[in-house]
PDB file of N, CA and C in Angstrom:
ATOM      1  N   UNK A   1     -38.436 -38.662  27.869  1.00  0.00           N
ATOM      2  CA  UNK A   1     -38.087 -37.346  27.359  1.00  0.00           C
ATOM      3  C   UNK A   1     -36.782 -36.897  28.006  1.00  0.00           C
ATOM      4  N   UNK A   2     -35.651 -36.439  26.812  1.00  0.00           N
ATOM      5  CA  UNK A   2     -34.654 -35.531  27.854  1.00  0.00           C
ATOM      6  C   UNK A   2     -34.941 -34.228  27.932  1.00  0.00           C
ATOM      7  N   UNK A   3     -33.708 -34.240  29.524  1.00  0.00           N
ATOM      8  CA  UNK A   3     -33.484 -33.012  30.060  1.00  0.00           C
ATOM      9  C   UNK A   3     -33.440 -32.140  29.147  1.00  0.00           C
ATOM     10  N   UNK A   4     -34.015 -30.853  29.748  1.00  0.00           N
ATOM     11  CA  UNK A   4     -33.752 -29.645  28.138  1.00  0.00           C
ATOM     12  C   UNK A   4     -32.443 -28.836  28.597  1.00  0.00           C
ATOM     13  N   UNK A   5     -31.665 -28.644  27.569  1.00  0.00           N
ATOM     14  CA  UNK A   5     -30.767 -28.023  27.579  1.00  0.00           C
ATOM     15  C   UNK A   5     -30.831 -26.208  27.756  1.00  0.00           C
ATOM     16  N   UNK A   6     -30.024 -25.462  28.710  1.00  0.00           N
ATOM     17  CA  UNK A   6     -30.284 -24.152  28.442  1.00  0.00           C
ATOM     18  C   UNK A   6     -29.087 -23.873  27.790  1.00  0.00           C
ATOM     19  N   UNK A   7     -28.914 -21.828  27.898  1.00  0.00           N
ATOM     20  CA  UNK A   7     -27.449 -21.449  27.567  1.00  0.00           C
ATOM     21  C   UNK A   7     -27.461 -20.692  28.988  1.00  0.00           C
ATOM     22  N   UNK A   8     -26.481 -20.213  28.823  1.00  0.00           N
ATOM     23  CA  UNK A   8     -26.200 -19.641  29.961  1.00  0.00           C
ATOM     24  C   UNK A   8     -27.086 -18.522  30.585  1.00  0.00           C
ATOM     25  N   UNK A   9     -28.372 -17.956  29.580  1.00  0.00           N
ATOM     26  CA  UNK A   9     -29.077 -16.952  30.353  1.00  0.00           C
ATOM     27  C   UNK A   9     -29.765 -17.419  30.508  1.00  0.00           C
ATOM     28  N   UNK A  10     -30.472 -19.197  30.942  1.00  0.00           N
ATOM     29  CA  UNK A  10     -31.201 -19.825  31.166  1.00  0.00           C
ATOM     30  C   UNK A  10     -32.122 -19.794  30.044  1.00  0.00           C
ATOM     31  N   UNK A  11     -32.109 -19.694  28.656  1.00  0.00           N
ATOM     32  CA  UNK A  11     -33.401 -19.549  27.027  1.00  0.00           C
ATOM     33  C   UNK A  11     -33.086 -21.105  27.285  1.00  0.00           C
ATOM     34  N   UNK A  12     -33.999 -22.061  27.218  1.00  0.00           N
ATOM     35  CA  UNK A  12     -34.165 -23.772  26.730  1.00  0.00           C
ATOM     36  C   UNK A  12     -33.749 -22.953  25.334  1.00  0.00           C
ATOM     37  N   UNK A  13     -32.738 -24.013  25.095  1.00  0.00           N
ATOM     38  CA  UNK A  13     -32.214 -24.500  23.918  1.00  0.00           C
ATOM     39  C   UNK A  13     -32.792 -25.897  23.018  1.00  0.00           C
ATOM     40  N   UNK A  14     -33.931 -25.566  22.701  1.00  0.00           N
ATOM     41  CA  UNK A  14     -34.986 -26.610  21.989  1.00  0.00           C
ATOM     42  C   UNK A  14     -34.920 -27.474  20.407  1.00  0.00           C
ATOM     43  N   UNK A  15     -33.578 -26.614  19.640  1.00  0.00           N
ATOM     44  CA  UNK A  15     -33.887 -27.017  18.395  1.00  0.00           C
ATOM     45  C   UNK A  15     -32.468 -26.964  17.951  1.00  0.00           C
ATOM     46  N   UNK A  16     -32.100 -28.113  17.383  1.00  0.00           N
ATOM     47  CA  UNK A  16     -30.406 -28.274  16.171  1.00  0.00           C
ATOM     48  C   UNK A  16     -30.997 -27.867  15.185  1.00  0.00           C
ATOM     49  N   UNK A  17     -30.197 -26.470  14.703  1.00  0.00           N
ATOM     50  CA  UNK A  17     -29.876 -25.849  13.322  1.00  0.00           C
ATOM     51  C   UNK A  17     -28.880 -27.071  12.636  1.00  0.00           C
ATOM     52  N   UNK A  18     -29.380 -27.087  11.279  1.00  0.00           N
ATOM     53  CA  UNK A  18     -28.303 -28.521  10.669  1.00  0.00           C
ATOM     54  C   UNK A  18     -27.466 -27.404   9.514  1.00  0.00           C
ATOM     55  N   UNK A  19     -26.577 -26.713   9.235  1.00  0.00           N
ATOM     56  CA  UNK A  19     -26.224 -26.232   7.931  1.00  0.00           C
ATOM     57  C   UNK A  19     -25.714 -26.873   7.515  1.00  0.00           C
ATOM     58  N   UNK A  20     -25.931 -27.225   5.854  1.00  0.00           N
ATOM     59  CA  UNK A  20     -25.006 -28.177   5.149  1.00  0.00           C
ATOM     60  C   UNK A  20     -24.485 -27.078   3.832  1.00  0.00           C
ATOM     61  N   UNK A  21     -23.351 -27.438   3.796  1.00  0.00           N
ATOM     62  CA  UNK A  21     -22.438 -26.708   2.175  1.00  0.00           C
ATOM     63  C   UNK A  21     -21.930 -27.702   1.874  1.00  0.00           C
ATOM     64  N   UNK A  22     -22.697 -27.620   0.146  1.00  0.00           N
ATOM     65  CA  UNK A  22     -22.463 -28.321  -0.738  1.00  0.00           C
ATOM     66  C   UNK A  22     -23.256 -29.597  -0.276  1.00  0.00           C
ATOM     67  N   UNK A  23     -24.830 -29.675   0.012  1.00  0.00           N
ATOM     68  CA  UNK A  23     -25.488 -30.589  -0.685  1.00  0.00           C
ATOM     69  C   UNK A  23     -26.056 -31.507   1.376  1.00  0.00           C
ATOM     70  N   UNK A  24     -27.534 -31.798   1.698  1.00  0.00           N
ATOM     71  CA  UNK A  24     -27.363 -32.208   2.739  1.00  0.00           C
ATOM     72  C   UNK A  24     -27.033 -34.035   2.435  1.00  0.00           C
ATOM     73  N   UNK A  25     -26.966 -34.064   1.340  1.00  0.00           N
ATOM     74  CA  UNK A  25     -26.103 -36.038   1.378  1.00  0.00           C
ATOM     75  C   UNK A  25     -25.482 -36.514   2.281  1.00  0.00           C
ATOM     76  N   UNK A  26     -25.003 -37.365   2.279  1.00  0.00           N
ATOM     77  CA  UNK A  26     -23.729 -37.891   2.576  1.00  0.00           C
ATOM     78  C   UNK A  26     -22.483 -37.700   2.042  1.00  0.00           C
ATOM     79  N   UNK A  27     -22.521 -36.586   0.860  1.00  0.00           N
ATOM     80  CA  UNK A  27     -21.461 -36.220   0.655  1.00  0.00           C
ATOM     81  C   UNK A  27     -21.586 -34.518   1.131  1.00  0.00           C
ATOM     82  N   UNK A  28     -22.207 -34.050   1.391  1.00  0.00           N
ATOM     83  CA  UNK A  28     -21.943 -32.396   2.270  1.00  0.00           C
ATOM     84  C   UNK A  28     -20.408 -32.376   2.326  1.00  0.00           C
ATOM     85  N   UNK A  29     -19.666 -31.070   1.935  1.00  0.00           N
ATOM     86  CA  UNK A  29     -18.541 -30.973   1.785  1.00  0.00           C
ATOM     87  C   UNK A  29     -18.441 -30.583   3.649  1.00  0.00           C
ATOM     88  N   UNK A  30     -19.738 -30.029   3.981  1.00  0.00           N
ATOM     89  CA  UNK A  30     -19.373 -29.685   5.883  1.00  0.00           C
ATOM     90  C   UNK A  30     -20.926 -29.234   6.078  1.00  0.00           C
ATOM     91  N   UNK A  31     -21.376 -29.803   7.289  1.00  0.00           N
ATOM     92  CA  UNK A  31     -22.404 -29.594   7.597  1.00  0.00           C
ATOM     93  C   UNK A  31     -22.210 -28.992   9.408  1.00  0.00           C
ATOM     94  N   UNK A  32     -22.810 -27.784   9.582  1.00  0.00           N
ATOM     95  CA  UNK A  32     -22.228 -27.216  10.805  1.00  0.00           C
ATOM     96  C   UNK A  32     -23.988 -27.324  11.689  1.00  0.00           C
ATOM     97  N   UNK A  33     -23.657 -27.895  13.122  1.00  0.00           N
ATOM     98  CA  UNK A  33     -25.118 -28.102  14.121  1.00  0.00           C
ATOM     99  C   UNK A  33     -24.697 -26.857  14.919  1.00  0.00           C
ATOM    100  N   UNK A  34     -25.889 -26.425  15.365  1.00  0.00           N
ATOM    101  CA  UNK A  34     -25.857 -25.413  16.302  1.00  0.00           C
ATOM    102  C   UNK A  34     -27.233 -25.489  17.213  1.00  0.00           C
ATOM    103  N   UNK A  35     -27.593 -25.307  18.285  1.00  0.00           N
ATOM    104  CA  UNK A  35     -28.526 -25.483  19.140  1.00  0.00           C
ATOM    105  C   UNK A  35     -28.633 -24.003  19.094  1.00  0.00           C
ATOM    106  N   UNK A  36     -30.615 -23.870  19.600  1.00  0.00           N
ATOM    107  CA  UNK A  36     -30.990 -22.784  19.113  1.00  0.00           C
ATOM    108  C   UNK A  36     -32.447 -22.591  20.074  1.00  0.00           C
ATOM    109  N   UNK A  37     -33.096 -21.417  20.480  1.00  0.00           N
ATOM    110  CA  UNK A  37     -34.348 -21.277  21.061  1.00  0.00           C
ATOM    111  C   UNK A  37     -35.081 -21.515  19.551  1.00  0.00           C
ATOM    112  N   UNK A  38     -36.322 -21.854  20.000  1.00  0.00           N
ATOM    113  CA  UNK A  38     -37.231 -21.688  18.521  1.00  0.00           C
ATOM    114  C   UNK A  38     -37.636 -20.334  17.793  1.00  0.00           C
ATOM    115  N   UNK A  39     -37.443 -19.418  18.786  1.00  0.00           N
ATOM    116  CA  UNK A  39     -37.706 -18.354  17.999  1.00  0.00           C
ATOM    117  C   UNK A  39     -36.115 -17.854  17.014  1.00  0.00           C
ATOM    118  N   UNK A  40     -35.538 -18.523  17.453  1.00  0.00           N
ATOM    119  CA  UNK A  40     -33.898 -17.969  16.702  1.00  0.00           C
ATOM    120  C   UNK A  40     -33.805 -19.073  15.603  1.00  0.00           C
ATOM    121  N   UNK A  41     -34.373 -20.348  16.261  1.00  0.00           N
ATOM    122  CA  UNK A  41     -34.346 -21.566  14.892  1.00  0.00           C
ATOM    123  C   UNK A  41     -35.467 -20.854  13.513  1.00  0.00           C
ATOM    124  N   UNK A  42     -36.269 -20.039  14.136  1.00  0.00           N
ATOM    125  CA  UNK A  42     -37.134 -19.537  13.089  1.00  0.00           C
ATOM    126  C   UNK A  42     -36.972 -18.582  12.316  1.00  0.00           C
ATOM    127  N   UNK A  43     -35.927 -17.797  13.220  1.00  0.00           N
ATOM    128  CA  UNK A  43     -35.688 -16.765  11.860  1.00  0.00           C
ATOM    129  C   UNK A  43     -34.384 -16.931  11.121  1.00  0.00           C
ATOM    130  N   UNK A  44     -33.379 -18.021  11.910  1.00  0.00           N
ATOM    131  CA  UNK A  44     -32.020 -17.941  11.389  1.00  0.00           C
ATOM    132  C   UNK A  44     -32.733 -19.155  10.320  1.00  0.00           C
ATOM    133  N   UNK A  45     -33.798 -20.303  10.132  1.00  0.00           N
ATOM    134  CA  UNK A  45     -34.123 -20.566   8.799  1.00  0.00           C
ATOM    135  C   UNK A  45     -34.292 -19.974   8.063  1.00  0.00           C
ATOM    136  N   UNK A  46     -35.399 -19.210   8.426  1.00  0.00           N
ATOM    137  CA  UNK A  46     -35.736 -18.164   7.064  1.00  0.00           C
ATOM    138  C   UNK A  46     -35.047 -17.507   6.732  1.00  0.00           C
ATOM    139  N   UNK A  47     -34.183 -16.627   7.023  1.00  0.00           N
ATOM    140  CA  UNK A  47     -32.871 -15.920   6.850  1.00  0.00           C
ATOM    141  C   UNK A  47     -32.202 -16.547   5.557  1.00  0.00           C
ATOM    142  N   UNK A  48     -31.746 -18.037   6.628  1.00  0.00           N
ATOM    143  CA  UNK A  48     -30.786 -19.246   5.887  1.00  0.00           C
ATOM    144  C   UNK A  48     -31.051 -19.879   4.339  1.00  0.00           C
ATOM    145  N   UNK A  49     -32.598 -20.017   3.931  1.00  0.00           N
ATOM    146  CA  UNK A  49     -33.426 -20.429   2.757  1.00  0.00           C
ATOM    147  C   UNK A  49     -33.603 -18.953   1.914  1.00  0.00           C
ATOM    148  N   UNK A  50     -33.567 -18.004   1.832  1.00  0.00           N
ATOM    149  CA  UNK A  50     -33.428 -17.046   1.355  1.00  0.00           C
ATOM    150  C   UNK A  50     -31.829 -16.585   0.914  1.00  0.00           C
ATOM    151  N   UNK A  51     -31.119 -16.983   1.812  1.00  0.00           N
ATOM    152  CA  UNK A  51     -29.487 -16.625   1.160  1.00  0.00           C
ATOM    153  C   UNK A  51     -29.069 -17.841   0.265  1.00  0.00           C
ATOM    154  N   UNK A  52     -29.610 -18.868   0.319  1.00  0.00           N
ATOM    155  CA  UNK A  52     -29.467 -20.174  -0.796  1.00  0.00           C
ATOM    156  C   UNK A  52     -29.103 -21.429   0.248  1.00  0.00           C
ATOM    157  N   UNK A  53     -29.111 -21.235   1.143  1.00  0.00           N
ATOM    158  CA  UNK A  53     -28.129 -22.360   2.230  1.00  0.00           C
ATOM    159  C   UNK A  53     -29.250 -23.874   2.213  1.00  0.00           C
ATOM    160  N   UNK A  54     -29.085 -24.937   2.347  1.00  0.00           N
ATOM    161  CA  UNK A  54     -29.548 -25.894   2.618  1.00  0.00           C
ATOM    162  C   UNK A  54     -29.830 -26.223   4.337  1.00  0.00           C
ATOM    163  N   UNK A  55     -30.659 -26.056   4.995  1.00  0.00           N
ATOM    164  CA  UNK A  55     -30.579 -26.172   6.318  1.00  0.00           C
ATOM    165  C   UNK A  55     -32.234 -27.011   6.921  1.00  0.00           C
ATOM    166  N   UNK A  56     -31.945 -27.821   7.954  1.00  0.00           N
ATOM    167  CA  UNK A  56     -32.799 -28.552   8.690  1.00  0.00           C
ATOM    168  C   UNK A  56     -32.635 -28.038   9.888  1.00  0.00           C
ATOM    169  N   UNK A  57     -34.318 -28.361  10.445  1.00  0.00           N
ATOM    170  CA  UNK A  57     -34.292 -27.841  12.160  1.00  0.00           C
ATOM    171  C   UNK A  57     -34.765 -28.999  12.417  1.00  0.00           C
ATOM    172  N   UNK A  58     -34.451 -29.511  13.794  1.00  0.00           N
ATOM    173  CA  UNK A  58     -35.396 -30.831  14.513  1.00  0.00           C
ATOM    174  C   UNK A  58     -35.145 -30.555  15.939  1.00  0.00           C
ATOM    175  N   UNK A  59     -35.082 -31.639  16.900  1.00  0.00           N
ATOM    176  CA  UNK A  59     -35.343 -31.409  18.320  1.00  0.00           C
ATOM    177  C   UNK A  59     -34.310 -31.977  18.838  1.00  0.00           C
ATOM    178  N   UNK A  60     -33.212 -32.817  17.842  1.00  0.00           N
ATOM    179  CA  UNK A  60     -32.263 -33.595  18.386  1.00  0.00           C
ATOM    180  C   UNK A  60     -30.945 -32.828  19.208  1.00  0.00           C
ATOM    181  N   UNK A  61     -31.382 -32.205  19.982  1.00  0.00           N
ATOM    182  CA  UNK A  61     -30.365 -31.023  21.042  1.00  0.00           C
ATOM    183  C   UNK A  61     -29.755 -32.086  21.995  1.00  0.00           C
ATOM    184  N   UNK A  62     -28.726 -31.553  22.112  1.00  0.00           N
ATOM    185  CA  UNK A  62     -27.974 -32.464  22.806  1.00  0.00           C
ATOM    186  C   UNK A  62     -26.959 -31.480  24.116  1.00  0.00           C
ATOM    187  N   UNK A  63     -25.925 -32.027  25.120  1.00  0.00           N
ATOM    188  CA  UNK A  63     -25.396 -31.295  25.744  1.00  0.00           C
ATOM    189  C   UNK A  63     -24.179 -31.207  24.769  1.00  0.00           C
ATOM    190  N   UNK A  64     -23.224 -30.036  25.101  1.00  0.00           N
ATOM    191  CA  UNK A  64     -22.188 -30.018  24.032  1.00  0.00           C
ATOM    192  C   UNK A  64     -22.327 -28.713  22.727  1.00  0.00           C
ATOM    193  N   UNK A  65     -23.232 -29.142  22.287  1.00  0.00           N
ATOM    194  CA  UNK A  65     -24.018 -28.335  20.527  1.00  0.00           C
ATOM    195  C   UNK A  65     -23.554 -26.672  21.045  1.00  0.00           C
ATOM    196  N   UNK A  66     -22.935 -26.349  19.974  1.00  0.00           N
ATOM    197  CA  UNK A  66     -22.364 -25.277  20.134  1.00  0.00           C
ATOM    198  C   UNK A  66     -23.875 -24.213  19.909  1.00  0.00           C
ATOM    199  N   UNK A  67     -23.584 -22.813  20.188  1.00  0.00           N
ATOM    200  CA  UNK A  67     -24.674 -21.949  20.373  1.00  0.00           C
ATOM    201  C   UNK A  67     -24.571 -21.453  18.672  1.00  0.00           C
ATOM    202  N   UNK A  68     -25.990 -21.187  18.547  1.00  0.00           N
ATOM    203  CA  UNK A  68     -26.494 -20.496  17.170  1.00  0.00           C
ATOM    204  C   UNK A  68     -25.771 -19.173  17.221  1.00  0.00           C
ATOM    205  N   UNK A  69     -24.555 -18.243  17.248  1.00  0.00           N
ATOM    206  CA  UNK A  69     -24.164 -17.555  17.024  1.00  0.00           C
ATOM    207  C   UNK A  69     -24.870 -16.075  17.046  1.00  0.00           C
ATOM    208  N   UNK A  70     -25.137 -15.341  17.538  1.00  0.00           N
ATOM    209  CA  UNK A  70     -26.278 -14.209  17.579  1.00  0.00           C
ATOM    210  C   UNK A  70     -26.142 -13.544  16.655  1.00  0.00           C
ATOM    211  N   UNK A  71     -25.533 -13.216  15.935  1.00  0.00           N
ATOM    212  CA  UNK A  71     -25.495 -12.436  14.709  1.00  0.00           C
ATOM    213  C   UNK A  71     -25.489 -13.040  13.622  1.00  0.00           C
ATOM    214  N   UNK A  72     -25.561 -14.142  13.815  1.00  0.00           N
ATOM    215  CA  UNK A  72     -25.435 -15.159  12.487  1.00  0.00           C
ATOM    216  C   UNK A  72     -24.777 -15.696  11.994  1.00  0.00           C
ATOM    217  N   UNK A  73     -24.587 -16.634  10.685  1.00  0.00           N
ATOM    218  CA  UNK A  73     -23.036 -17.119   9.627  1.00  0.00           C
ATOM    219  C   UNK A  73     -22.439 -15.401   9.232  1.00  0.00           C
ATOM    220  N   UNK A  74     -21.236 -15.815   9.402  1.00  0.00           N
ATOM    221  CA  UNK A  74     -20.865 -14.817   8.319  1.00  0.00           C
ATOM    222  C   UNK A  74     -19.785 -15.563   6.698  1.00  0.00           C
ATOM    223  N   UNK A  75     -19.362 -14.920   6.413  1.00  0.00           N
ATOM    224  CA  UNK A  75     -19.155 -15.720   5.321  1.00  0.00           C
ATOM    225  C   UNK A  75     -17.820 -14.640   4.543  1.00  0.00           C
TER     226      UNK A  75
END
């Protein structure tokens, strides 16, 4: 098992947000990762599937993965 990743206020960072635009293929025109607590992976899905977005959560967190943004995509 790896090390768990935090952010800086020490929340484990447990879950990659996957957003994909335009399709999660191999052709996704851009697919953006973001590392996330589970309670933020849970509502920035539901959020995300309700505005039309294509998005996956899993466990593949890594060091690096930029932060889930606190206020959200904007657009």
């Amino acid at each position: 098992m790896s090390k768990p990743v935090y952010d800086s206020s020490g929340e484990a960072l447990t879950h990659r947000i996957t957003v994909y635009l335009g399709g999660p293929d191999g052709g996704a025109e851009l697919a953006m990762e973001y590392a996330a607590t589970w309670t933020e992976a849970t509502r920035f899905t539901a959020a995300a599937v309700r505005a039309g977005l294509i998005v996956t959560v899993d466990g593949r967190i890594r060091p690096g993965l930029r932060r889930l943004p606190r206020n959200g995509l904007r657009h």
